[in-house]
PDB file of N, CA and C in Angstrom:
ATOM      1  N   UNK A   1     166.015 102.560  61.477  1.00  0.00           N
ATOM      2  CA  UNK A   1     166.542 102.550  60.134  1.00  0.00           C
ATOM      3  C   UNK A   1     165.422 102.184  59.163  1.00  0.00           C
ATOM      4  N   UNK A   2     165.227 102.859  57.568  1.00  0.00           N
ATOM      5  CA  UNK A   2     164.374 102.665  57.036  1.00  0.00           C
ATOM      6  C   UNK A   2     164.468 101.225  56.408  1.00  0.00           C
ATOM      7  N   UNK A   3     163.660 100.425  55.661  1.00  0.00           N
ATOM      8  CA  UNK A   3     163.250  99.792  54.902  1.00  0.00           C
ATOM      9  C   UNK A   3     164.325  99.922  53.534  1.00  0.00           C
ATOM     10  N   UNK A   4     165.219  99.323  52.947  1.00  0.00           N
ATOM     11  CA  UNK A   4     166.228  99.279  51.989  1.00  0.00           C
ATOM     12  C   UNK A   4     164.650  98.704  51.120  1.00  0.00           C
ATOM     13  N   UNK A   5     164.750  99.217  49.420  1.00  0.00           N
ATOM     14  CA  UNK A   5     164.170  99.188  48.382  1.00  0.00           C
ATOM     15  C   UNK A   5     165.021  98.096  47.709  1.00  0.00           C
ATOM     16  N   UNK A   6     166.067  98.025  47.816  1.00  0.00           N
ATOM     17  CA  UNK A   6     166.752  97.383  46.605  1.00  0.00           C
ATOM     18  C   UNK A   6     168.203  97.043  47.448  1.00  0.00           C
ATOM     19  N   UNK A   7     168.658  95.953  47.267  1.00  0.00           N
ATOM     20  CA  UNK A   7     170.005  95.411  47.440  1.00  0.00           C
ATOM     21  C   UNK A   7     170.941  94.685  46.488  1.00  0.00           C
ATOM     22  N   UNK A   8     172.268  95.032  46.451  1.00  0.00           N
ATOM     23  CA  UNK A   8     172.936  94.560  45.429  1.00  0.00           C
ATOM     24  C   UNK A   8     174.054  93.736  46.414  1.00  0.00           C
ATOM     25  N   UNK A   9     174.350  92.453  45.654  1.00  0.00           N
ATOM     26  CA  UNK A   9     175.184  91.690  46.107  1.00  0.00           C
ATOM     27  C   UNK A   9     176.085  90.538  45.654  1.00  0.00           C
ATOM     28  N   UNK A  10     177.395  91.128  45.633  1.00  0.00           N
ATOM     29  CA  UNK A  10     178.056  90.092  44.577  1.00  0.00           C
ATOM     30  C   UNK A  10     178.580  89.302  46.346  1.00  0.00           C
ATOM     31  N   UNK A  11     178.282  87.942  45.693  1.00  0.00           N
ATOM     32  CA  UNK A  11     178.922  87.060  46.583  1.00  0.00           C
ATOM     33  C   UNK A  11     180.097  86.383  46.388  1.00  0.00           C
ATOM     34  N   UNK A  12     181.049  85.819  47.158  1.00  0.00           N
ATOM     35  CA  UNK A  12     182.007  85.222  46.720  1.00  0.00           C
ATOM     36  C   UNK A  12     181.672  83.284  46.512  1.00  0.00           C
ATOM     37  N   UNK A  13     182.962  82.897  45.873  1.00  0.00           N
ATOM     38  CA  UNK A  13     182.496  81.121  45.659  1.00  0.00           C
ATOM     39  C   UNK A  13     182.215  80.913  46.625  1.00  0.00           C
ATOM     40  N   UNK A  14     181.977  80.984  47.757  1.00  0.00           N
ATOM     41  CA  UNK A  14     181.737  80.472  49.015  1.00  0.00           C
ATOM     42  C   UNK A  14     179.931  80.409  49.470  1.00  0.00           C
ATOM     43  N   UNK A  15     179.616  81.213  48.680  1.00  0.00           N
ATOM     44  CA  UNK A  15     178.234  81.761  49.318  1.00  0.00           C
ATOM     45  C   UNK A  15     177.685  82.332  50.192  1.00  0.00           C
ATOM     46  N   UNK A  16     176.256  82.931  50.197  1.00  0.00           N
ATOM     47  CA  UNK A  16     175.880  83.884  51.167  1.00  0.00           C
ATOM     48  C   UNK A  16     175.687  82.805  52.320  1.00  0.00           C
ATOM     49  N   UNK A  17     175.320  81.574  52.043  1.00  0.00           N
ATOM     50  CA  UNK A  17     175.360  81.232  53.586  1.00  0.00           C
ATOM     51  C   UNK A  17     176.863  80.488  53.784  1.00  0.00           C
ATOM     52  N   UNK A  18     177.488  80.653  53.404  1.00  0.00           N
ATOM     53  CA  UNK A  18     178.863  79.481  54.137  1.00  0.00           C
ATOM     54  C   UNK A  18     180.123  80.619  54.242  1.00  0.00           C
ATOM     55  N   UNK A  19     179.681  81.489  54.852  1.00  0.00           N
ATOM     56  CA  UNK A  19     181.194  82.334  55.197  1.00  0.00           C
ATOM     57  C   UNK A  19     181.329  83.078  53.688  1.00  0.00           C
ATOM     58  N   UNK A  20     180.732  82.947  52.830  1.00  0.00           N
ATOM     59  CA  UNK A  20     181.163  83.704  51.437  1.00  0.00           C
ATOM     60  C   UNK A  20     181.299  85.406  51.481  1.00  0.00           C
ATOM     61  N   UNK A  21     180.785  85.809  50.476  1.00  0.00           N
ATOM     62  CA  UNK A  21     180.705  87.211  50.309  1.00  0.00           C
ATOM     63  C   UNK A  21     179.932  88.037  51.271  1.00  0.00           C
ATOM     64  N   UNK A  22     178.656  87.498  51.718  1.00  0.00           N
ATOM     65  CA  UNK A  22     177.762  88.053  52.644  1.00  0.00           C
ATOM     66  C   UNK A  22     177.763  87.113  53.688  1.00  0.00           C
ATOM     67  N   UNK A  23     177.251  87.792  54.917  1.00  0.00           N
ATOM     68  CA  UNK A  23     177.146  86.524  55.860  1.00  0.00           C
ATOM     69  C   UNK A  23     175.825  86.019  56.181  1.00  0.00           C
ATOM     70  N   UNK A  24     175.613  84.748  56.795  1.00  0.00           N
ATOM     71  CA  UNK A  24     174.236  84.178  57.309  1.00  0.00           C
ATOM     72  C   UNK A  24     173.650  85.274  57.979  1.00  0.00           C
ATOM     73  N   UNK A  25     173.904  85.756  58.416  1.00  0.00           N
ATOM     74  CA  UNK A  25     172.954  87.453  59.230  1.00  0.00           C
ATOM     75  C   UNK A  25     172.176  88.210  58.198  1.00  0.00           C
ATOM     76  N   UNK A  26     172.861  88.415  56.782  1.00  0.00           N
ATOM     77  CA  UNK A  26     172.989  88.966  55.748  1.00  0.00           C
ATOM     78  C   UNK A  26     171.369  88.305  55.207  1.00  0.00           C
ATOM     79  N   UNK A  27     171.671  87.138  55.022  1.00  0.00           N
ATOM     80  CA  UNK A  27     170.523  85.768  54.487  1.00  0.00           C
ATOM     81  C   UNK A  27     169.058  86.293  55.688  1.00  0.00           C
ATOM     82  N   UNK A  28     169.523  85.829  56.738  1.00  0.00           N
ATOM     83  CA  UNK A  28     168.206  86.141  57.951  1.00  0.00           C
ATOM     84  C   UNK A  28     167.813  87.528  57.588  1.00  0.00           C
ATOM     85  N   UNK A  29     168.713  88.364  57.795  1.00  0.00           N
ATOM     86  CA  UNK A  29     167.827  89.882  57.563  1.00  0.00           C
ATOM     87  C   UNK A  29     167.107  90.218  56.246  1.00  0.00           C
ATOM     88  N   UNK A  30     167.892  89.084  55.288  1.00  0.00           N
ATOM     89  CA  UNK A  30     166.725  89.510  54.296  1.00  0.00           C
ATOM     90  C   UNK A  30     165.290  88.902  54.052  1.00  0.00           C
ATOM     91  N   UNK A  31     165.344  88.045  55.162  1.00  0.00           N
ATOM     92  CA  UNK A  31     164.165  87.388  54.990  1.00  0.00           C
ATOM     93  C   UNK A  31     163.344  87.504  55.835  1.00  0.00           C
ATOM     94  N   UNK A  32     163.571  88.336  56.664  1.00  0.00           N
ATOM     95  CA  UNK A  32     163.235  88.945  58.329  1.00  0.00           C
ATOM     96  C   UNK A  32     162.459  90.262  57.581  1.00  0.00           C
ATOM     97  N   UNK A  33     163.770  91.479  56.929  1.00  0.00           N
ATOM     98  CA  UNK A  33     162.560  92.558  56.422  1.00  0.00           C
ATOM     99  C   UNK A  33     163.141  92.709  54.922  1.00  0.00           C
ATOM    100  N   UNK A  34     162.358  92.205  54.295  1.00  0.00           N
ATOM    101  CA  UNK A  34     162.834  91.651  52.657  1.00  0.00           C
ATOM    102  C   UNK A  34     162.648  93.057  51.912  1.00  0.00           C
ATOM    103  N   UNK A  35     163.621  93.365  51.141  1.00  0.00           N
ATOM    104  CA  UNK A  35     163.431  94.657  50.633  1.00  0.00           C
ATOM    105  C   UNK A  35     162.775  94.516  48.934  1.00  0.00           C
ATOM    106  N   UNK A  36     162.330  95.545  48.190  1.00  0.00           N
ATOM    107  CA  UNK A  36     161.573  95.201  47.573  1.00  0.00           C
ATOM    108  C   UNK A  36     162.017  94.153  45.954  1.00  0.00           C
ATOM    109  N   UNK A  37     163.504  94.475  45.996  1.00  0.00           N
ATOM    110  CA  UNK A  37     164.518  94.282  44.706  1.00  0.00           C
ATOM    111  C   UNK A  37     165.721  93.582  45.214  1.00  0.00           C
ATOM    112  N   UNK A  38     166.357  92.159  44.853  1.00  0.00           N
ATOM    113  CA  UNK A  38     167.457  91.972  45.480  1.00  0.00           C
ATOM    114  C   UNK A  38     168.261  92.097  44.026  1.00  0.00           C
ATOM    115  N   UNK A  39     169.606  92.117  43.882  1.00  0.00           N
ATOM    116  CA  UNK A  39     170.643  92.026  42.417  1.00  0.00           C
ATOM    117  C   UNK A  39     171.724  91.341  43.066  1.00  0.00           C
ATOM    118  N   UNK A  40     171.724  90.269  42.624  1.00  0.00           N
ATOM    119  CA  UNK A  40     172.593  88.890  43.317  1.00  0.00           C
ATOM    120  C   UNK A  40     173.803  88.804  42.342  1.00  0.00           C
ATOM    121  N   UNK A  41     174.557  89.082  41.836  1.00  0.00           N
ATOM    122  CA  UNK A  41     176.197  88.356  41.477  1.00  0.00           C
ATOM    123  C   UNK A  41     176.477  87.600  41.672  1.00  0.00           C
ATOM    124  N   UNK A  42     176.941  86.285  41.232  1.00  0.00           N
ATOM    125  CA  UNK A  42     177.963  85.213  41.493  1.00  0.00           C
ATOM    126  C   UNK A  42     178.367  84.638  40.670  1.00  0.00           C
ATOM    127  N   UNK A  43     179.849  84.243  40.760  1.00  0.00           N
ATOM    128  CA  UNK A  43     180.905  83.599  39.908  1.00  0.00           C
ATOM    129  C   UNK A  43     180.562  81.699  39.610  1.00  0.00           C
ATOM    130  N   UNK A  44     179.862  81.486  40.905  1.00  0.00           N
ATOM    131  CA  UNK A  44     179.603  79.948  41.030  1.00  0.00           C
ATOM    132  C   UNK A  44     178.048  79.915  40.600  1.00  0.00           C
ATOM    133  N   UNK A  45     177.963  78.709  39.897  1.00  0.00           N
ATOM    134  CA  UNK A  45     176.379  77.947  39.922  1.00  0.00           C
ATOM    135  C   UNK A  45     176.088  77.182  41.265  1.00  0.00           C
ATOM    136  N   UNK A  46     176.994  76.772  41.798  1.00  0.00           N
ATOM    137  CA  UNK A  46     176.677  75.798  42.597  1.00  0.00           C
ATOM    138  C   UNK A  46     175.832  76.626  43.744  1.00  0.00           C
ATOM    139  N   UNK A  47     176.944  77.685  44.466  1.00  0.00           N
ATOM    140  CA  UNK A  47     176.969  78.103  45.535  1.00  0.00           C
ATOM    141  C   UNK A  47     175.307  79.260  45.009  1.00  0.00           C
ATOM    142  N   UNK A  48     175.348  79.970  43.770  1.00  0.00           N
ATOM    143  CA  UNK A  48     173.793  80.519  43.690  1.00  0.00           C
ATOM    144  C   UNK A  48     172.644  79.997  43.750  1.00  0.00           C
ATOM    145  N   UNK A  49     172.738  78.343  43.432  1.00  0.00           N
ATOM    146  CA  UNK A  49     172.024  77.468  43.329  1.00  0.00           C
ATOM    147  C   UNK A  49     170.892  77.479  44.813  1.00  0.00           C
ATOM    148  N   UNK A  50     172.349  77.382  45.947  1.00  0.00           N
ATOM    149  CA  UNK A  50     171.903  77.131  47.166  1.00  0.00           C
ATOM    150  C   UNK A  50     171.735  78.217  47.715  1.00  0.00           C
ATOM    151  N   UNK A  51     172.222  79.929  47.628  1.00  0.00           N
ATOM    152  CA  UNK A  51     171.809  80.538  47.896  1.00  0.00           C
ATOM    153  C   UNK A  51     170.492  81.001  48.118  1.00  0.00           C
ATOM    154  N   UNK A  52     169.711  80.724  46.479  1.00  0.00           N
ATOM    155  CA  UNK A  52     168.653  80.993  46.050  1.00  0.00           C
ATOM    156  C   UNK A  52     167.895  80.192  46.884  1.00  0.00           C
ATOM    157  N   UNK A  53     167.958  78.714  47.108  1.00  0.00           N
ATOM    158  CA  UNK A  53     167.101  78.497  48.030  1.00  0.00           C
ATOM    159  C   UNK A  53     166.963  78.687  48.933  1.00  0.00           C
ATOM    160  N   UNK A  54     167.940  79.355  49.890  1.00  0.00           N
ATOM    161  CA  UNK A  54     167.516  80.165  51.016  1.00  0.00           C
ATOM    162  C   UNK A  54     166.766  80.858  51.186  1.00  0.00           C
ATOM    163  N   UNK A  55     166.931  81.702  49.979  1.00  0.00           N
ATOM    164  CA  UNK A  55     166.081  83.033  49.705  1.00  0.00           C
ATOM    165  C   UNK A  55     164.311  83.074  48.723  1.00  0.00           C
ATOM    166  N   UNK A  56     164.767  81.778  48.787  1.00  0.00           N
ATOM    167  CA  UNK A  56     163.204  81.490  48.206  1.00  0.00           C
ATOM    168  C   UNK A  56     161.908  81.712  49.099  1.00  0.00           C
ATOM    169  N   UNK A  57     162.393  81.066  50.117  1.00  0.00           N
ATOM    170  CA  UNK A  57     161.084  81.696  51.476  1.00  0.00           C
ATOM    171  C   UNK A  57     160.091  83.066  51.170  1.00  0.00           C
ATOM    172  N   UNK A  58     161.076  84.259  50.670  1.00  0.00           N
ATOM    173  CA  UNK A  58     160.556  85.780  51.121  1.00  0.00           C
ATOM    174  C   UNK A  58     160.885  86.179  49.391  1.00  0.00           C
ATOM    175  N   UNK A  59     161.773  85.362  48.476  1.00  0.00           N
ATOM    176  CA  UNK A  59     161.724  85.801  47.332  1.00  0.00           C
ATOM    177  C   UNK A  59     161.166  85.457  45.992  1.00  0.00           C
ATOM    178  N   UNK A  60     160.947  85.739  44.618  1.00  0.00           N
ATOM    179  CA  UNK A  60     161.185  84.886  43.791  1.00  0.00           C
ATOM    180  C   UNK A  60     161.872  85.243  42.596  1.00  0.00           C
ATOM    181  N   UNK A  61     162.727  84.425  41.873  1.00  0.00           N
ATOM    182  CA  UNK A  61     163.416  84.870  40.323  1.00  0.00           C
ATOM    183  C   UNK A  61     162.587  85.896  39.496  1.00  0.00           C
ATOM    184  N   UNK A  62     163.585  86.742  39.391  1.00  0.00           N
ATOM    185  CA  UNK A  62     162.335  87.609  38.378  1.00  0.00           C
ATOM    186  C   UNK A  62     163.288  87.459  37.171  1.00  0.00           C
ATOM    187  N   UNK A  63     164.252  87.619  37.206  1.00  0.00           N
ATOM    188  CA  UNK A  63     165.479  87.396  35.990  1.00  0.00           C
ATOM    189  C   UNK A  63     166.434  87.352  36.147  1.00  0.00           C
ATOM    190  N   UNK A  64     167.192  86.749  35.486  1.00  0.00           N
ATOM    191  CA  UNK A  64     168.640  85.710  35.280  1.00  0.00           C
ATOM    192  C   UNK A  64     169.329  86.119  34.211  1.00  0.00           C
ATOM    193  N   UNK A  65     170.634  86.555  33.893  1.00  0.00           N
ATOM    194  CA  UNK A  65     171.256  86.293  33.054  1.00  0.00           C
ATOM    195  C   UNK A  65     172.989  85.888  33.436  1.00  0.00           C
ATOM    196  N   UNK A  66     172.926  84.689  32.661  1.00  0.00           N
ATOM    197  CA  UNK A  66     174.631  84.334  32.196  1.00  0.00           C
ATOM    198  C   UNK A  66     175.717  85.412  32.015  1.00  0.00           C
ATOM    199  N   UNK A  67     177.074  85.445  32.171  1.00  0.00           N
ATOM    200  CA  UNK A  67     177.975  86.006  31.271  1.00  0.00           C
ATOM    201  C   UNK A  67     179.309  85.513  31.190  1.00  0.00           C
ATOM    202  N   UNK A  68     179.321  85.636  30.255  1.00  0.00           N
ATOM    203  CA  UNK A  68     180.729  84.753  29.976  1.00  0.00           C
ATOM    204  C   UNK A  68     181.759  85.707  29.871  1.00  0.00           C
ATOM    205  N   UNK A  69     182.585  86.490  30.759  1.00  0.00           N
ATOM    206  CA  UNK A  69     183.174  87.217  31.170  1.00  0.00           C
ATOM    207  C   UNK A  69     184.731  86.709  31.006  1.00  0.00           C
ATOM    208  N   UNK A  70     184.992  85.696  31.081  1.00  0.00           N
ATOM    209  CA  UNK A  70     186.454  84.581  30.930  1.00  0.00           C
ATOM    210  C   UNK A  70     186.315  83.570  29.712  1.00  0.00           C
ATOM    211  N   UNK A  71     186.500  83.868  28.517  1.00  0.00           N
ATOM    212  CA  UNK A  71     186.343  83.107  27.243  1.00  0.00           C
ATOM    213  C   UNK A  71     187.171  81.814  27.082  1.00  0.00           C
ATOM    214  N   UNK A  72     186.356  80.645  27.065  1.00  0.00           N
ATOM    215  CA  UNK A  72     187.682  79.309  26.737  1.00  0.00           C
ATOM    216  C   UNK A  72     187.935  78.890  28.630  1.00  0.00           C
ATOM    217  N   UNK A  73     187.129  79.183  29.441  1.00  0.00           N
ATOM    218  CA  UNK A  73     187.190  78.893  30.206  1.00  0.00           C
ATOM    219  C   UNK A  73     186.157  78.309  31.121  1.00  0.00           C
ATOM    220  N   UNK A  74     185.901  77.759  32.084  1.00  0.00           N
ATOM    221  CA  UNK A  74     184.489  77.495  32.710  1.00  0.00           C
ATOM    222  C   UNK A  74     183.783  77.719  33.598  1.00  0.00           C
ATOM    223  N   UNK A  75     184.405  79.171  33.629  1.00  0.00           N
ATOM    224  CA  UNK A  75     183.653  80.229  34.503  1.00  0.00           C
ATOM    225  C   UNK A  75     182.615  81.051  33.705  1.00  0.00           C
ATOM    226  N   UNK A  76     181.301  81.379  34.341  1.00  0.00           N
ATOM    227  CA  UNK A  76     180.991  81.972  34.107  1.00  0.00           C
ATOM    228  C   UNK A  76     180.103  82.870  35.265  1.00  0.00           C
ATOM    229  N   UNK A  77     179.938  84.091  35.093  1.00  0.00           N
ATOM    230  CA  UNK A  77     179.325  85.237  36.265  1.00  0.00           C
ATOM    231  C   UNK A  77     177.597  85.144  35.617  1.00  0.00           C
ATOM    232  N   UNK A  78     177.004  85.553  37.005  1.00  0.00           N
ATOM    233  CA  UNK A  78     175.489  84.894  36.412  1.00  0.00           C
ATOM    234  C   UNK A  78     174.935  86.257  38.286  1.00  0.00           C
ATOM    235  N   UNK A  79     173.871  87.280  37.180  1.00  0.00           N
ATOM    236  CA  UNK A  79     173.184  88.353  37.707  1.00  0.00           C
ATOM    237  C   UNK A  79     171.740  87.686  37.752  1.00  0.00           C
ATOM    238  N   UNK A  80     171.367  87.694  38.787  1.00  0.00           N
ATOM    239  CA  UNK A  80     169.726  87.070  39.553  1.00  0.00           C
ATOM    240  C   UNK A  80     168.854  88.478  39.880  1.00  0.00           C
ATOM    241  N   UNK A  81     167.942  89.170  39.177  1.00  0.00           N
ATOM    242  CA  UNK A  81     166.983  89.599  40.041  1.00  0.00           C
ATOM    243  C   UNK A  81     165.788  89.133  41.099  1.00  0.00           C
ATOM    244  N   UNK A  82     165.968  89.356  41.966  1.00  0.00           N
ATOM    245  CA  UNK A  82     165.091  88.940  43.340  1.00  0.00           C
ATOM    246  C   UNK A  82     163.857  89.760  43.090  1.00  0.00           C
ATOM    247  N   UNK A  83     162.769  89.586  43.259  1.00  0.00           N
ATOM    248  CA  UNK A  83     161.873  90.372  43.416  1.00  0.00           C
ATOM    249  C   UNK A  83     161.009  89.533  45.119  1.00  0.00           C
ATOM    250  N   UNK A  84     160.580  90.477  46.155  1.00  0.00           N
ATOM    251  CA  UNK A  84     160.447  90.451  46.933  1.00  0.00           C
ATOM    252  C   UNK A  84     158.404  89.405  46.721  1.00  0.00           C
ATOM    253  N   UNK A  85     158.296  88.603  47.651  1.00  0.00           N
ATOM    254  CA  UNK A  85     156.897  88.107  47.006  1.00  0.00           C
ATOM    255  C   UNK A  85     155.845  88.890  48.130  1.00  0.00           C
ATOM    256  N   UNK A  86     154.594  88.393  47.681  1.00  0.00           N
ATOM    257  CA  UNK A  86     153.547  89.289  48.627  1.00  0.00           C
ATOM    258  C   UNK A  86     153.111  88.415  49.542  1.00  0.00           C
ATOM    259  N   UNK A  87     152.900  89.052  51.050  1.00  0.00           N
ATOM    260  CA  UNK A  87     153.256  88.843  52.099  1.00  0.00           C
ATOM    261  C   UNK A  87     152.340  87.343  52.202  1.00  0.00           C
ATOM    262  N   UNK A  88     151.352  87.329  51.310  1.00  0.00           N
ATOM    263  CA  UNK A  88     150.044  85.739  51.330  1.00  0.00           C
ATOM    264  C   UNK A  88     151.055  84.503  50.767  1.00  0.00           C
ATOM    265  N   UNK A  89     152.049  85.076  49.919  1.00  0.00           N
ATOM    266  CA  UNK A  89     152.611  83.744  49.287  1.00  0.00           C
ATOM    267  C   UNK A  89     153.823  83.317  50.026  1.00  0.00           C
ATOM    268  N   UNK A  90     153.767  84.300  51.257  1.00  0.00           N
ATOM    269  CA  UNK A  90     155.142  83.675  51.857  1.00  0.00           C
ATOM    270  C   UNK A  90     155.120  82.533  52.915  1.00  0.00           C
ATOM    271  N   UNK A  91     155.907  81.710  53.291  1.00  0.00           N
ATOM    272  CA  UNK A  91     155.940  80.904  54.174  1.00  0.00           C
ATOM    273  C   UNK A  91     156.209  81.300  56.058  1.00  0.00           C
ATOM    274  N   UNK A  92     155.454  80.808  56.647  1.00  0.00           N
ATOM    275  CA  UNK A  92     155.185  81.415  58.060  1.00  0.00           C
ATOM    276  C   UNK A  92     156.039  80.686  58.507  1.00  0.00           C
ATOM    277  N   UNK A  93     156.697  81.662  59.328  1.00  0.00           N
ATOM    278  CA  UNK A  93     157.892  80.641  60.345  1.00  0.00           C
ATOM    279  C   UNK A  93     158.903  81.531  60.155  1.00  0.00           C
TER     280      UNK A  93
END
């Protein structure tokens, strides 16, 4: 199977690693063969919070934006671009 360029992924409150939207396999494979673009979705801060540091190993923030999608309320949905880092700045292991 080829090399995926780009991945999109809305996760649920739960997160990519705790049973959420994607699973921990989901997390390993992307950090196993990291594709070049990730597009992350999520409803929670908390759970992107910790996502992201999973994915920090093989990734880094390229851009973020908020949206306030539910007005008067304290939700808000929040889009992460991943950009994949080069292979010297990554961590071995």
């Amino acid at each position: 199977m080829p090399q995926a360029s780009r991945i999109a992924s809305a996760s649920l409150r739960a997160g990519l690693e705790h049973g959420g939207g994607v699973a921990r396999e989901v997390v390993e494979a992307l950090i196993r063969k990291p594709p070049a673009r990730v597009i992350y979705v999520s409803c929670d801060p908390a759970t992107l919070a910790r996502d992201l540091k999973a994915l920090a190993e093989r990734f880094r923030v390229a851009a973020c934006e908020a949206f306030d999608m539910f007005p008067q309320t304290a939700h808000v949905e929040t889009v992460v671009t991943l950009s994949r880092l080069p292979v010297f700045l990554c961590s071995s292991g």
